[in-house]
Protein backbone atom coordinates (compact mmCIF):
# COMPACT_ATOMS: atom_id res chain seq x y z
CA UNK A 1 16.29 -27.85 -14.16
CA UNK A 2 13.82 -25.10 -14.77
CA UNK A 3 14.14 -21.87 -13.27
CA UNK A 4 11.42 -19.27 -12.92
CA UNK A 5 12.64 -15.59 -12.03
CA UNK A 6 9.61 -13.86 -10.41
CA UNK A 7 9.87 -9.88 -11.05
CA UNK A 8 6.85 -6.99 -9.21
CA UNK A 9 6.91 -4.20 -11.17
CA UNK A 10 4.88 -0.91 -10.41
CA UNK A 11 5.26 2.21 -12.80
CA UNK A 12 9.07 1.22 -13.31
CA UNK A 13 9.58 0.19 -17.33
CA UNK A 14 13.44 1.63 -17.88
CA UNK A 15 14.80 -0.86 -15.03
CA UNK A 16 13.07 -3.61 -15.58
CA UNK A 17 14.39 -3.22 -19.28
CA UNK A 18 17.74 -2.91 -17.97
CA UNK A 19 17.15 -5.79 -15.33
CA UNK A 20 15.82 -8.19 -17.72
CA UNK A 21 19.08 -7.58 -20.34
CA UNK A 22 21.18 -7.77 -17.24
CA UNK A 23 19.68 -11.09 -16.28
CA UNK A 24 20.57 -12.68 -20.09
CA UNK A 25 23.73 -11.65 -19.70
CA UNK A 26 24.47 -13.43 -16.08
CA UNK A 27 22.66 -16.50 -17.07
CA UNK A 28 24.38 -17.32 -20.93
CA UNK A 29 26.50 -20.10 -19.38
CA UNK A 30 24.16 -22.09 -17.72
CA UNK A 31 22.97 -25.00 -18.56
CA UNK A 32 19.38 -24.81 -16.98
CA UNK A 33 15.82 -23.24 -18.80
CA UNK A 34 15.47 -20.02 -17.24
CA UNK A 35 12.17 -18.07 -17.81
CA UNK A 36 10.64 -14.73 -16.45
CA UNK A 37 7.35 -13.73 -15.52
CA UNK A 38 7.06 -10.16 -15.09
CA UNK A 39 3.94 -9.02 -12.25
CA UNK A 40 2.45 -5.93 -13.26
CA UNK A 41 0.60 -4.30 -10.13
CA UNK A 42 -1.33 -2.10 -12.37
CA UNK A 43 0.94 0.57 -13.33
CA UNK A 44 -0.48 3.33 -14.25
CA UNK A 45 2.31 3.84 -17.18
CA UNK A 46 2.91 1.36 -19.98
CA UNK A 47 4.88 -1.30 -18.70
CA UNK A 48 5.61 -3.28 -21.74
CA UNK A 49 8.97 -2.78 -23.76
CA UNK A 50 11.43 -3.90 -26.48
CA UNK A 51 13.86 -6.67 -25.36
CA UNK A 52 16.36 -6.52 -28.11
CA UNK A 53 18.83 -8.94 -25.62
CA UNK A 54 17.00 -12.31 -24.37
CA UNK A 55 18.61 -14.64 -26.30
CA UNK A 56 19.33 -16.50 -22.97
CA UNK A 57 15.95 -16.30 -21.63
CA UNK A 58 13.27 -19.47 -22.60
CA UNK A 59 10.23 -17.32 -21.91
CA UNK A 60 9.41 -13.46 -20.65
CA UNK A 61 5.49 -13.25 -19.51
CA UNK A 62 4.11 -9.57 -18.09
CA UNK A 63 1.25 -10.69 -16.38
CA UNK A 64 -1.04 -7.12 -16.19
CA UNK A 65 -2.54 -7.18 -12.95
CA UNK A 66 -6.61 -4.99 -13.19
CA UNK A 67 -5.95 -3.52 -9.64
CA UNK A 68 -3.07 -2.36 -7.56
CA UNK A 69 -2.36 -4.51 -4.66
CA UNK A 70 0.85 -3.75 -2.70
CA UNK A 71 4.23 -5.53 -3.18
CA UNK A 72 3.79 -8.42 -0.80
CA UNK A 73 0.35 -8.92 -3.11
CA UNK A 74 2.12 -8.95 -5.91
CA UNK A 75 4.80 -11.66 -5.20
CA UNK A 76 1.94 -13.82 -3.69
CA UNK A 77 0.06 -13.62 -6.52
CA UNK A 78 2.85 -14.20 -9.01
CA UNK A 79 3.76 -17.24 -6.61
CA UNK A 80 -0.06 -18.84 -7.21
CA UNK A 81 0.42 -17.89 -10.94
CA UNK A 82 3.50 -19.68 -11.82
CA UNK A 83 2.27 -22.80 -9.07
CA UNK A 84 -0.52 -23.45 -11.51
CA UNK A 85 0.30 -22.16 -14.65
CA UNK A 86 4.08 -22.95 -15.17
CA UNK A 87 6.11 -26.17 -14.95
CA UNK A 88 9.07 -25.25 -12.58
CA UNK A 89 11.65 -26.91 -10.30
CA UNK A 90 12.30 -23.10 -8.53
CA UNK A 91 11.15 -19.84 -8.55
CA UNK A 92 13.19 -16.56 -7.73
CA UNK A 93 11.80 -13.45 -6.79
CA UNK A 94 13.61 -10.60 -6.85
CA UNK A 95 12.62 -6.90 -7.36
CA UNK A 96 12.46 -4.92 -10.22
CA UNK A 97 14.46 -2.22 -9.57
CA UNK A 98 18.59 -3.38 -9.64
CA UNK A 99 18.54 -3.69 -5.96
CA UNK A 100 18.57 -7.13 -5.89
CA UNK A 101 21.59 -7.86 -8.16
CA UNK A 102 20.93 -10.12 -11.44
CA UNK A 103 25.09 -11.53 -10.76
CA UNK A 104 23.98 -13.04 -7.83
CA UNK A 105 20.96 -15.31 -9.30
CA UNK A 106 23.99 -17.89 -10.56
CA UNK A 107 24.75 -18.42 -6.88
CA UNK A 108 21.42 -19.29 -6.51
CA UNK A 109 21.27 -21.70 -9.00
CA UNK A 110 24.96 -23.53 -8.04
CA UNK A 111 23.38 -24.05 -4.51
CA UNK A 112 19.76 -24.84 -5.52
CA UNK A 113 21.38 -28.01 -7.58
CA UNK A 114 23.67 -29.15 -4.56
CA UNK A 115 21.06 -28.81 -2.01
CA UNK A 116 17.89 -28.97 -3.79
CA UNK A 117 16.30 -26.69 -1.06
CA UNK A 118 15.77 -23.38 -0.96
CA UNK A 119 17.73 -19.95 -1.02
CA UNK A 120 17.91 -16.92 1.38
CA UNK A 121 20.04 -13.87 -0.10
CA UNK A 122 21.12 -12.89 3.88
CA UNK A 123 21.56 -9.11 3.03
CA UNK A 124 25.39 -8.29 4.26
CA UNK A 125 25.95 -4.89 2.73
CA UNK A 126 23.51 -2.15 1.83
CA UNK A 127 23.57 0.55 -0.44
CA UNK A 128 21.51 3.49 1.51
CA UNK A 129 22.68 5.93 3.34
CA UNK A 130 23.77 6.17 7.20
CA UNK A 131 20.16 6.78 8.50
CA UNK A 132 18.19 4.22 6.76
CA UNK A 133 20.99 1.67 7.39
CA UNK A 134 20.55 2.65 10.99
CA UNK A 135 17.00 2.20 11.30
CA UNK A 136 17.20 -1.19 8.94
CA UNK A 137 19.26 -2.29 12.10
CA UNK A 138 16.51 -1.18 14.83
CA UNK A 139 13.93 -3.41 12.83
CA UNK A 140 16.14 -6.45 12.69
CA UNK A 141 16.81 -6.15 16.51
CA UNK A 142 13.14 -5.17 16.92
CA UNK A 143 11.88 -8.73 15.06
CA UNK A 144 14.54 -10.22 17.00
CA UNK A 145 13.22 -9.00 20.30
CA UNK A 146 9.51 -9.56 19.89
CA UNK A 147 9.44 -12.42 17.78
CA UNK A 148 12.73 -14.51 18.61
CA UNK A 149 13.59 -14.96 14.76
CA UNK A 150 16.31 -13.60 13.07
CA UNK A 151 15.37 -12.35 10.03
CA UNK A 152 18.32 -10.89 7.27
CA UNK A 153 16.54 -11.30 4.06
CA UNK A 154 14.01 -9.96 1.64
CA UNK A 155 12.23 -11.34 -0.74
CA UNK A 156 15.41 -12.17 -3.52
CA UNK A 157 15.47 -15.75 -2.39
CA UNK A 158 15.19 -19.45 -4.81
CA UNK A 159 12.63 -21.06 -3.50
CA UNK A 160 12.06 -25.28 -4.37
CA UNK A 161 8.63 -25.75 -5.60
CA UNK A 162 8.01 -27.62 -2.49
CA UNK A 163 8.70 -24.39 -0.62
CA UNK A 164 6.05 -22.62 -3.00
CA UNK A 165 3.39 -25.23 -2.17
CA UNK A 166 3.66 -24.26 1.62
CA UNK A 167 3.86 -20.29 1.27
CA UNK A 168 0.45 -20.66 -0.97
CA UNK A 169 -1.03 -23.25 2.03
CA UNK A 170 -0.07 -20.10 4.51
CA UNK A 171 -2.43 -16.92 4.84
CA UNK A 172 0.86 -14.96 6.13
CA UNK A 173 2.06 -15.06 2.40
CA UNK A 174 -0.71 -12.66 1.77
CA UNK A 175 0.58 -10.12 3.98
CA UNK A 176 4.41 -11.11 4.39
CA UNK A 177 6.60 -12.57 2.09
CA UNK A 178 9.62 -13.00 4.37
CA UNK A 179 8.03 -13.48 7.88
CA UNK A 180 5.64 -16.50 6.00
CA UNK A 181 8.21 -17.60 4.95
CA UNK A 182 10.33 -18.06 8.26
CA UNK A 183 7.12 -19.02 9.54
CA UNK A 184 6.86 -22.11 7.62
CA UNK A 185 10.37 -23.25 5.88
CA UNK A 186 12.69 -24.65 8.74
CA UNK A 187 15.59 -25.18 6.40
CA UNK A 188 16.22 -22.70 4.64
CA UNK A 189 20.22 -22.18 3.24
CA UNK A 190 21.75 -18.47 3.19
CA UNK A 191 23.85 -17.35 1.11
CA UNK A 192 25.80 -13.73 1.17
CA UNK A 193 23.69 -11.25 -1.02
CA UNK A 194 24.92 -7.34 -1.47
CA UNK A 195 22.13 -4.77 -1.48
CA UNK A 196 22.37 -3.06 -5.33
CA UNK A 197 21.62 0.55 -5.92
CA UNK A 198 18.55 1.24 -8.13
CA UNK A 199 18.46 1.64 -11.86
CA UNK A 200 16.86 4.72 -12.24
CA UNK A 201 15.56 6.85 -9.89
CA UNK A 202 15.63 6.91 -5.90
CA UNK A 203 14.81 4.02 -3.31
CA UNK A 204 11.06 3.46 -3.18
CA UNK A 205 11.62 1.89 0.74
CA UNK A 206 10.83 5.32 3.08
CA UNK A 207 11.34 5.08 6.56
CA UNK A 208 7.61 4.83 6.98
CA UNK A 209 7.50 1.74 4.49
CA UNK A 210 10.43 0.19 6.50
CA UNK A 211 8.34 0.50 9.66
CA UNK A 212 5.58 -0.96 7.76
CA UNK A 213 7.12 -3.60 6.42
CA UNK A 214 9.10 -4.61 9.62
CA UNK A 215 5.49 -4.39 11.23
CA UNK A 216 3.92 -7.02 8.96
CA UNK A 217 6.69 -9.13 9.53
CA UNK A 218 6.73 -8.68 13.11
CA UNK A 219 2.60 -9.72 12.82
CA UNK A 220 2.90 -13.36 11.37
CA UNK A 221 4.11 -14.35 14.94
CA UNK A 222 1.80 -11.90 16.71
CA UNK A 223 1.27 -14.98 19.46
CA UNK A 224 4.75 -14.67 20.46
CA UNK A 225 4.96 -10.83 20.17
CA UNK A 226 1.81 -11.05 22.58
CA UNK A 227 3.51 -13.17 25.24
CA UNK A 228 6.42 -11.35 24.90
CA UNK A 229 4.65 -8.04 25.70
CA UNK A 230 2.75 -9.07 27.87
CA UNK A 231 5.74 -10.56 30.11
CA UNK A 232 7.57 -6.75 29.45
CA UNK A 233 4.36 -5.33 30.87
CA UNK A 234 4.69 -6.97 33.86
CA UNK A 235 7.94 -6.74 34.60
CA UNK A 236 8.13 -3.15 33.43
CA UNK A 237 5.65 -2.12 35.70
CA UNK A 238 7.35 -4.60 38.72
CA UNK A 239 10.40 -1.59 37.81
CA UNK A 240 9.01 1.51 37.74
CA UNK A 241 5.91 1.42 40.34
CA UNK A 242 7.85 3.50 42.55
CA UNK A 243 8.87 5.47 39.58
CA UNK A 244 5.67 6.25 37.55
CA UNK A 245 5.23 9.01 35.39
CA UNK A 246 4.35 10.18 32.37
CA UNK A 247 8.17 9.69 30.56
CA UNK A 248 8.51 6.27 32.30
CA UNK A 249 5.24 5.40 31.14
CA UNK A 250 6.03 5.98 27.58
CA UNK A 251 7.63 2.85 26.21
CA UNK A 252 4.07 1.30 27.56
CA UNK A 253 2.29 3.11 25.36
CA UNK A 254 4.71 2.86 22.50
CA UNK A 255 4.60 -0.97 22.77
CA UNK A 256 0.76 -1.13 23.14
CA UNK A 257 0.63 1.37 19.58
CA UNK A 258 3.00 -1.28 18.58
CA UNK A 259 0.84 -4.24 19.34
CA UNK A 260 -2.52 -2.38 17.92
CA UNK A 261 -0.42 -1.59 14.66
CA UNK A 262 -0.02 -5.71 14.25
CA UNK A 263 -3.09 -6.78 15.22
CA UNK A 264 -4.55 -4.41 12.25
CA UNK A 265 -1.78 -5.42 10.02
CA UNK A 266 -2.60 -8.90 10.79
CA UNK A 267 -5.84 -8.53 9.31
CA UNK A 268 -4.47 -8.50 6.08
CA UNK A 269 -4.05 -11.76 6.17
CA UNK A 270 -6.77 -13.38 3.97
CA UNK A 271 -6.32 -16.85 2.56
CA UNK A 272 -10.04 -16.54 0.10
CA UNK A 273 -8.67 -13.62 -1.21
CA UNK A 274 -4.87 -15.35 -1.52
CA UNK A 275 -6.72 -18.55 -3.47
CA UNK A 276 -8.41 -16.21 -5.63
CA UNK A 277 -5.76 -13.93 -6.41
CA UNK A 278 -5.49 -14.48 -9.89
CA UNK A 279 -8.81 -13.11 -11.00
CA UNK A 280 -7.34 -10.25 -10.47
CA UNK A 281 -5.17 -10.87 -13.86
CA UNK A 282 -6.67 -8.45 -16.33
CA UNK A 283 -4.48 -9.94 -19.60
CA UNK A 284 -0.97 -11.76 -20.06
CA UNK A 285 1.62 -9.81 -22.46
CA UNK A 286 4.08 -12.83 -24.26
CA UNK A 287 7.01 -11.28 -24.77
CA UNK A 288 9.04 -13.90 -25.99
């Protein structure tokens, strides 16, 4: 079968070196054609390297994006690149950075050919520290809450090229990779996937990127996370009439900043812009 590993990059050449070695290394015994194609979100340093170990690899692309879209962008795009431009049975994205461990691709391969459906790495350990592990927590109980879906993965998944037709059908997958694609893969197989420490360098997610990120997801089922509210609202209020003030009245106005931060989020989503992604593609780099 032929594997595609999808890799964003932004302004971070020494690990994807390192992650692209790594990768030949984890893949030499596997009997499958195995090709990368590297998304370059228009780094503003030069992106393009010597590979000196890719032996294992059938093909390394760096496809040199002319303007800067965001990571979710990025993987979308790369998605509607290799959908139209590549002849592939699965694609795996994973980031560029070490987090998402190169070791663990062959266990997405050995259940890709069993199955033939696609992948979730369902994170079970992380590598940050106490506080960031706490509020990585809060937003999987917060999606929980507000949405109903239980959602313990990123975007280092396998997905079948089925799978790929339907993220690049929904508008979501121009805003959220991992909430479109709960939205609209039913079946989806986990497998245990260990949170890797970065390369070089320190972790890119800040709290405020977690809360974004956790708020995009949260918006691809904004009808739920409306009725939802809107049932809290009412009952809230039922509980603290006799009680009002200005403390018990906070979590009101938290939720409606909550739901205003969604509904602008939400606007991202922008299926002509999705479909004509790849004119954003400023020139192709063939490694090997």
């Amino acid at each position: 079968m032929k594997y595609v590993v999808l890799i964003p990059i932004y302004n971070d050449r020494e690990s994807l070196k390192l992650l692209i070695e790594n990768i030949n290394h984890e893949i030499k015994n596997l009997n499958h054609e195995i090709s990368i194609v590297v998304i370059n979100d228009a780094s503003s340093q030069q992106i393009v390297d010597t590979y000196p170990n890719i032996e294992n690899i059938n093909s390394i692309e760096i496809v040199n994006m002319k303007e800067n879209r965001g990571h979710a962008r990025c993987i979308a795009s790369g998605l509607k690149y290799i959908f139209e431009r590549k002849e592939f049975d699965f694609v795996i994205p994973m980031d560029g950075d070490g987090e998402d461990r190169p070791e663990e691709i062959k266990n997405f391969i050995q259940l890709s050919e069993q199955s033939g459906k696609s992948i979730i790495g369902e994170r079970v350990k992380r590598s940050e520290g106490l506080f960031f592990q706490l509020c990585y927590q809060f937003h999987k109980l917060l999606t929980l809450a507000f949405t109903g879906k239980s959602i313990k993965f990123g975007n280092f998944t396998c997905l079948s090229k089925s799978t790929v037709k339907k993220l690049l059908d929904e508008k979501a997958t121009w805003n959220s990779f991992s909430g479109s694609l709960k939205k609209i893969e039913k079946e989806l197989i986990s497998t245990p996937s260990i949170r890797g420490k970065r390369y070089f360098g320190p972790s890119q997610m800040s709290f405020f990127n977690l809360l974004k990120h956790s708020l995009a997801i949260i918006s691809v089922f904004r009808k739920t996370v409306l009725i939802r509210s809107a049932l809290f609202i009412i009952f809230y209020i039922l509980l603290i009439k006799s009680y009002a003030s200005v403390i018990t009245s906070l979590p009101l106005v938290l939720l409606l900043i909550m739901i205003y931060s969604i509904s602008s989020l939400a606007l991202r989503e922008n299926i002509e812009e999705f479909n004509n992604s790849l004119t954003n593609i400023h020139d192709i780099d063939s490694i090997k």
